[in-house]
N, C-alpha and C. Protein backbone atom coordinates (compact mmCIF):
# COMPACT_ATOMS: atom_id res chain seq x y z
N UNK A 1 3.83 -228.94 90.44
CA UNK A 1 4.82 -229.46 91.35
C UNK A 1 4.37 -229.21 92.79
N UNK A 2 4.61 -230.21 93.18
CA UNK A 2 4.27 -230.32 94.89
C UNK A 2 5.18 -229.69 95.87
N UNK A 3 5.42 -228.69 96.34
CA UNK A 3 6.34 -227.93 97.28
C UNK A 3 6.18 -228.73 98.80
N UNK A 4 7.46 -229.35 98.85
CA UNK A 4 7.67 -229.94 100.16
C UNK A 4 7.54 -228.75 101.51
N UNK A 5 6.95 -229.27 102.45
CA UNK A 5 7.04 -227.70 103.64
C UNK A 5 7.16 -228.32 104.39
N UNK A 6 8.55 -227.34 104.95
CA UNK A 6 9.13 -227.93 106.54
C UNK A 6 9.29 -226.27 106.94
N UNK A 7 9.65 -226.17 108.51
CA UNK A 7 10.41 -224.76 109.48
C UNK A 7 11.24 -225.67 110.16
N UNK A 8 12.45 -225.63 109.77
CA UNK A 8 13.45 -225.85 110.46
C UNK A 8 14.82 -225.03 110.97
N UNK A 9 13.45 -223.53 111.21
CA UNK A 9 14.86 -222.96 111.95
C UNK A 9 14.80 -222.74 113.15
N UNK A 10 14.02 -223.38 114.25
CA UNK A 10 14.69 -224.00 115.35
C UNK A 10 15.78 -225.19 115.16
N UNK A 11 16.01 -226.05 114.90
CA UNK A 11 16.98 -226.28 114.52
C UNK A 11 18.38 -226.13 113.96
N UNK A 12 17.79 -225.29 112.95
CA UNK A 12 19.06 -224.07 112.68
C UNK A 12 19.32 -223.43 114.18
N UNK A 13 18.77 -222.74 114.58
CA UNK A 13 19.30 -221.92 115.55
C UNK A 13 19.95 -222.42 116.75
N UNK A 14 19.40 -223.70 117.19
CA UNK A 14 20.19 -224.59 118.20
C UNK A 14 21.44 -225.33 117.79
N UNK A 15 21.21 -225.90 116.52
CA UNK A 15 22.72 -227.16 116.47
C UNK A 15 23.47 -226.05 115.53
N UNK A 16 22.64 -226.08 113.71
CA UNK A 16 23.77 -225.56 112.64
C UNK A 16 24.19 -224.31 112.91
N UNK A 17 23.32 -223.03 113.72
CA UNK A 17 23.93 -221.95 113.52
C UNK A 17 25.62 -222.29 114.60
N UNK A 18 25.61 -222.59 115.60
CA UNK A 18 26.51 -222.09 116.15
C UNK A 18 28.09 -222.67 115.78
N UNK A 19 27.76 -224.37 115.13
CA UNK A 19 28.40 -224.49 113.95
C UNK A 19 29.08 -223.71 112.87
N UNK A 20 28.26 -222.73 112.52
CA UNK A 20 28.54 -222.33 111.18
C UNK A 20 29.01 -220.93 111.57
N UNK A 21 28.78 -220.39 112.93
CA UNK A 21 29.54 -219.46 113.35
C UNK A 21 31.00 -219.66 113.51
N UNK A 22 31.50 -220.58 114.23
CA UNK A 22 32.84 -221.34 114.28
C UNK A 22 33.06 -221.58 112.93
N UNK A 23 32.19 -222.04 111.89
CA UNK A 23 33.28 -221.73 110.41
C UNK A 23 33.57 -220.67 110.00
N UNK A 24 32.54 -219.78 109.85
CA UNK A 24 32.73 -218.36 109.42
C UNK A 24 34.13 -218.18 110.32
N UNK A 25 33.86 -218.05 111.64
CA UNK A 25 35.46 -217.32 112.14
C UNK A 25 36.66 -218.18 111.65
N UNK A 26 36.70 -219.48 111.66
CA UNK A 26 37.85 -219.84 110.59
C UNK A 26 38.12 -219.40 109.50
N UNK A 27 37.34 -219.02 108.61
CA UNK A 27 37.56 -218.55 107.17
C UNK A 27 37.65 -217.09 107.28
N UNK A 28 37.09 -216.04 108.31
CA UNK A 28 37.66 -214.96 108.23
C UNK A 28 39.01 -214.84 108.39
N UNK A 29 39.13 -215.76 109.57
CA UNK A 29 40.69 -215.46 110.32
C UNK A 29 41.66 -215.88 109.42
N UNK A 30 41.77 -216.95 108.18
CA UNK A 30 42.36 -217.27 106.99
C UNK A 30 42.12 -217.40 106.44
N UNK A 31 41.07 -216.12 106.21
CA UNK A 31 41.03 -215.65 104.23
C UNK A 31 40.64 -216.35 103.49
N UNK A 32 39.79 -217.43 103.71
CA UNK A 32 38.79 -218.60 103.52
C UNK A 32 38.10 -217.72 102.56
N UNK A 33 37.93 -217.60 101.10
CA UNK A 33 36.71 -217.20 100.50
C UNK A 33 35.71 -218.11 101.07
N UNK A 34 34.17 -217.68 101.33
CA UNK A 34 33.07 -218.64 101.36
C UNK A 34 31.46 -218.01 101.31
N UNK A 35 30.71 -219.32 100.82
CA UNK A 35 29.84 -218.49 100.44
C UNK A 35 28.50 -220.12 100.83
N UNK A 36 27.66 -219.77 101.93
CA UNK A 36 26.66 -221.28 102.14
C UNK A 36 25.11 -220.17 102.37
N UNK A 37 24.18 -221.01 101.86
CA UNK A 37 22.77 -221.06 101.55
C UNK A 37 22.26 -222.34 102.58
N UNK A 38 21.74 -221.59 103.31
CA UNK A 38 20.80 -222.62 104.59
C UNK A 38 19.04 -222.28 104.06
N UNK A 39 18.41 -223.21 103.62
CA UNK A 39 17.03 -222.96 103.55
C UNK A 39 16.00 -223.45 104.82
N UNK A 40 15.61 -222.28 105.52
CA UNK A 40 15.15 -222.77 107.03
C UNK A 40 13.92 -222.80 107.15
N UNK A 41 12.95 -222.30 105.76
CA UNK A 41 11.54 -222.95 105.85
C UNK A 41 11.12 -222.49 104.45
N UNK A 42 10.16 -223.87 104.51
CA UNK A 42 9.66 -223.77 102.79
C UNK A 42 7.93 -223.93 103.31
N UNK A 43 7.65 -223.51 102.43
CA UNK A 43 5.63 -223.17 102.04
C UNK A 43 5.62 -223.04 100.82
N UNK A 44 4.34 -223.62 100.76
CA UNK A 44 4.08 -223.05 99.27
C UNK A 44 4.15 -222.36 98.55
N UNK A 45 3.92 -221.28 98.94
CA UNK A 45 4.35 -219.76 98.17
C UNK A 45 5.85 -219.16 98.72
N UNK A 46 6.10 -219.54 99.58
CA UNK A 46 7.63 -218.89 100.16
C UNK A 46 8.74 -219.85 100.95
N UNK A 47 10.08 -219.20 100.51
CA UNK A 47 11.10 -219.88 100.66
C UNK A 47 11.71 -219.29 101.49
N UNK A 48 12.76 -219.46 102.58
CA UNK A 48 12.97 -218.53 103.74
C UNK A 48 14.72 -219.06 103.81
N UNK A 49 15.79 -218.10 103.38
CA UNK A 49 16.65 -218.73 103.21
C UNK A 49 17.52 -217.87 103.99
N UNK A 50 19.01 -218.53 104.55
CA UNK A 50 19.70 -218.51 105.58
C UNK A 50 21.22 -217.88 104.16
N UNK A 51 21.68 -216.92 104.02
CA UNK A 51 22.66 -216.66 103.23
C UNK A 51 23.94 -215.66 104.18
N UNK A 52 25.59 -216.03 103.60
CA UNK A 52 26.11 -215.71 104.48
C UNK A 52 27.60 -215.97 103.86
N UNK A 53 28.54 -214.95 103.78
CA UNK A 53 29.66 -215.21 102.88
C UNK A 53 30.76 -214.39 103.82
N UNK A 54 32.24 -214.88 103.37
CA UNK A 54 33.41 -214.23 103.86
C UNK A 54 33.87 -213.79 102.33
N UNK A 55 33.81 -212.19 101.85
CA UNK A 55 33.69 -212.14 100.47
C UNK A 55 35.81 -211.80 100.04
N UNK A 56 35.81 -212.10 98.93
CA UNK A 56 36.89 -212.26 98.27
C UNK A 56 37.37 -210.58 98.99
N UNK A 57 36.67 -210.01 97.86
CA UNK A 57 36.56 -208.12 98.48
C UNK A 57 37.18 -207.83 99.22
N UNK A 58 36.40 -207.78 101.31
CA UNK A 58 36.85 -207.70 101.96
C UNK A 58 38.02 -207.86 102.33
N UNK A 59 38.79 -209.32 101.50
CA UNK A 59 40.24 -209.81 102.14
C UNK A 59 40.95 -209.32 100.71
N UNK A 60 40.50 -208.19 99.67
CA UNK A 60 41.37 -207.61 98.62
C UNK A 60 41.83 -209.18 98.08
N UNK A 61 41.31 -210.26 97.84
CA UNK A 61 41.81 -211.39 96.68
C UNK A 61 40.36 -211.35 95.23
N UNK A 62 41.29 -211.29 94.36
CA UNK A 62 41.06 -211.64 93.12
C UNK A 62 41.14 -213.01 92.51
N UNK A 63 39.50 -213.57 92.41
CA UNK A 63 40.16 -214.99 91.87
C UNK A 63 39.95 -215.07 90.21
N UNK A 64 40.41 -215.92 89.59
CA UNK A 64 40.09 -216.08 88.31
C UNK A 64 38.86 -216.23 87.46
N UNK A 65 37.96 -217.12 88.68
CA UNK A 65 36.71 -217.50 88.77
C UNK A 65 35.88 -216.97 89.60
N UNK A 66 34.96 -215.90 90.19
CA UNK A 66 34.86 -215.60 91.20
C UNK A 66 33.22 -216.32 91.05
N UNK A 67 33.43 -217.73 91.94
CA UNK A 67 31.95 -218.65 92.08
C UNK A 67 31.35 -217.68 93.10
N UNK A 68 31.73 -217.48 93.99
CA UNK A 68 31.09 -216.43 95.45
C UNK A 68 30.51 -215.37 94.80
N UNK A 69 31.26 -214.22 94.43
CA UNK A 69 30.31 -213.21 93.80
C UNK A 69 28.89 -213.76 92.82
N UNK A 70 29.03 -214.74 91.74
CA UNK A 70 28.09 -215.26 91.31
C UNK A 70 26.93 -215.58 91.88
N UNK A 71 27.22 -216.05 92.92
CA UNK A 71 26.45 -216.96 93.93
C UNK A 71 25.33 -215.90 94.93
N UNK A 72 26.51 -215.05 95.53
CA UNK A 72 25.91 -213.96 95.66
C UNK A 72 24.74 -212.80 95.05
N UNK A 73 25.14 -212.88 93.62
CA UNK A 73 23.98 -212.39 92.67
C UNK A 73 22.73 -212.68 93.17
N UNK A 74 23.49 -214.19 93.06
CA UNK A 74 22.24 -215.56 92.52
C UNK A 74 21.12 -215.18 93.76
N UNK A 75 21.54 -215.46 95.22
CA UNK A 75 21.07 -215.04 95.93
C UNK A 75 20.16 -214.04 96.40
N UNK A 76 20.73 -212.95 96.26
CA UNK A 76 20.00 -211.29 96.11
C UNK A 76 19.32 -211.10 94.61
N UNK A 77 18.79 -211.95 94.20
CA UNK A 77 17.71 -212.22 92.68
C UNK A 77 17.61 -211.56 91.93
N UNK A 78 18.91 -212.06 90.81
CA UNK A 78 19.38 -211.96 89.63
C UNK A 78 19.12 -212.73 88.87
N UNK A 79 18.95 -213.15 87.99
CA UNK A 79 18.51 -214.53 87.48
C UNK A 79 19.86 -214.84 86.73
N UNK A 80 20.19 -216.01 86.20
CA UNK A 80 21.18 -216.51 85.51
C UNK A 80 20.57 -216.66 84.11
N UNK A 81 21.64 -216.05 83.27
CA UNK A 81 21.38 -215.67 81.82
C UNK A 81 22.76 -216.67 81.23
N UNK A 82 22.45 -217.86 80.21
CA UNK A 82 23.97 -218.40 79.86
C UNK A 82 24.40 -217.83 78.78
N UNK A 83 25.66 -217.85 79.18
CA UNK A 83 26.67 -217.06 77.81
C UNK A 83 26.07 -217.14 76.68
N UNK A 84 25.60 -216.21 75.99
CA UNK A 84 25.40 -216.59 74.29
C UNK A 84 24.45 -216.29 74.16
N UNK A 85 23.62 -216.15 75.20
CA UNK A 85 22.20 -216.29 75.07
C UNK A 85 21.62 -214.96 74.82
N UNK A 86 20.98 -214.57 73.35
CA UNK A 86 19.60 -213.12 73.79
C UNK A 86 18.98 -213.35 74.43
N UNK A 87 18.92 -211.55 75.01
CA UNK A 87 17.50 -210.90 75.97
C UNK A 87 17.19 -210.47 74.71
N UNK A 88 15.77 -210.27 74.49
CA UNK A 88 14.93 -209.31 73.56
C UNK A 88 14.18 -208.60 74.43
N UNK A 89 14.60 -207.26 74.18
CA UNK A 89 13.77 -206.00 74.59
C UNK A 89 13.11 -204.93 73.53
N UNK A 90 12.42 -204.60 74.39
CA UNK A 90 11.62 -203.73 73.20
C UNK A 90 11.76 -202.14 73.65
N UNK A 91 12.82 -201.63 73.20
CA UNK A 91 12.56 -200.58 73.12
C UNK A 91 11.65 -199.15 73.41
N UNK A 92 10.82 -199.57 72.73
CA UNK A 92 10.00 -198.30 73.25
C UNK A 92 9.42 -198.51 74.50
N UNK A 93 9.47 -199.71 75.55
CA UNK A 93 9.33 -199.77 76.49
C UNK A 93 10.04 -199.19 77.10
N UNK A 94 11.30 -199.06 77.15
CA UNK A 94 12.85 -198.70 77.48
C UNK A 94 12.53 -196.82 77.63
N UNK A 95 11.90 -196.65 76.47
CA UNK A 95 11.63 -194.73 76.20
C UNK A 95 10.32 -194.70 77.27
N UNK A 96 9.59 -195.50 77.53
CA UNK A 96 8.33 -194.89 77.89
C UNK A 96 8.86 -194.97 79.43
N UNK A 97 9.35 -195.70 80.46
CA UNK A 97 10.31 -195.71 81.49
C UNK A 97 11.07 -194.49 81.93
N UNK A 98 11.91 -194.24 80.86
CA UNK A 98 13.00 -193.21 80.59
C UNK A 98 11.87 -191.69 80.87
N UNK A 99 11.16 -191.40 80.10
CA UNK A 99 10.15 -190.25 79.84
C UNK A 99 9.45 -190.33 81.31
N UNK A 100 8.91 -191.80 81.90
CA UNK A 100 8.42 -191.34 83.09
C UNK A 100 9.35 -191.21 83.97
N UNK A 101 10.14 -191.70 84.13
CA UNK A 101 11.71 -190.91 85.48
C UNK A 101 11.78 -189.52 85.10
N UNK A 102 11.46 -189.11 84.25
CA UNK A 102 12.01 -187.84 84.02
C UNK A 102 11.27 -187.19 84.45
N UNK A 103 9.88 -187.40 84.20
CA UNK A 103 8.47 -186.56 84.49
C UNK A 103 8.53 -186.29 86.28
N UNK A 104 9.37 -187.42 87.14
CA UNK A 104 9.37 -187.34 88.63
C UNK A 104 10.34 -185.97 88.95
């Protein structure tokens, strides 16, 4: 696959950020859950991404669904595992780990 490459965070920084500052303060100021992914330069080997949330948490709401925390994971690189699905681990990998923390 061919990785498209752009830097577009001059751009970001002149028009969308100050934009997206004025949303953020709307959604703090009313409890706006939110959660946006700006990607401000791509290369071949690296992705350079713009992440930035008003979290449920902070404003003490509980949602039923919480897409933001998810998202959030997703972000700080977690990978997405779907319901149902095995991990297979092996064990004695698990002990040989365990035995070296201990040895520190």
């Amino acid at each position: 696959m061919k990785v498209t490459e752009f830097d577009k965070r001059k751009e970001f920084e002149t028009k969308a950020e100050p934009l997206l500052q004025e949303l953020l303060k709307v959604c703090k100021f009313y409890e706006i859950p939110l959660f946006i992914t700006v990607c401000l330069k791509s290369e071949p080997e690296k992705t350079w991404y713009y992440n930035h949330h008003v979290s449920t948490v902070i404003n003490h709401q509980k949602l039923f669904d919480d897409q933001i925390k998810k998202h959030i994971l997703v972000a700080d690189g977690f990978d997405v595992i779907q319901p149902g699905t095995y991990v297979e681990m092996n064990c004695e990998d698990l002990a040989d780990e365990e035995s070296i923390s201990q040895e520190k």
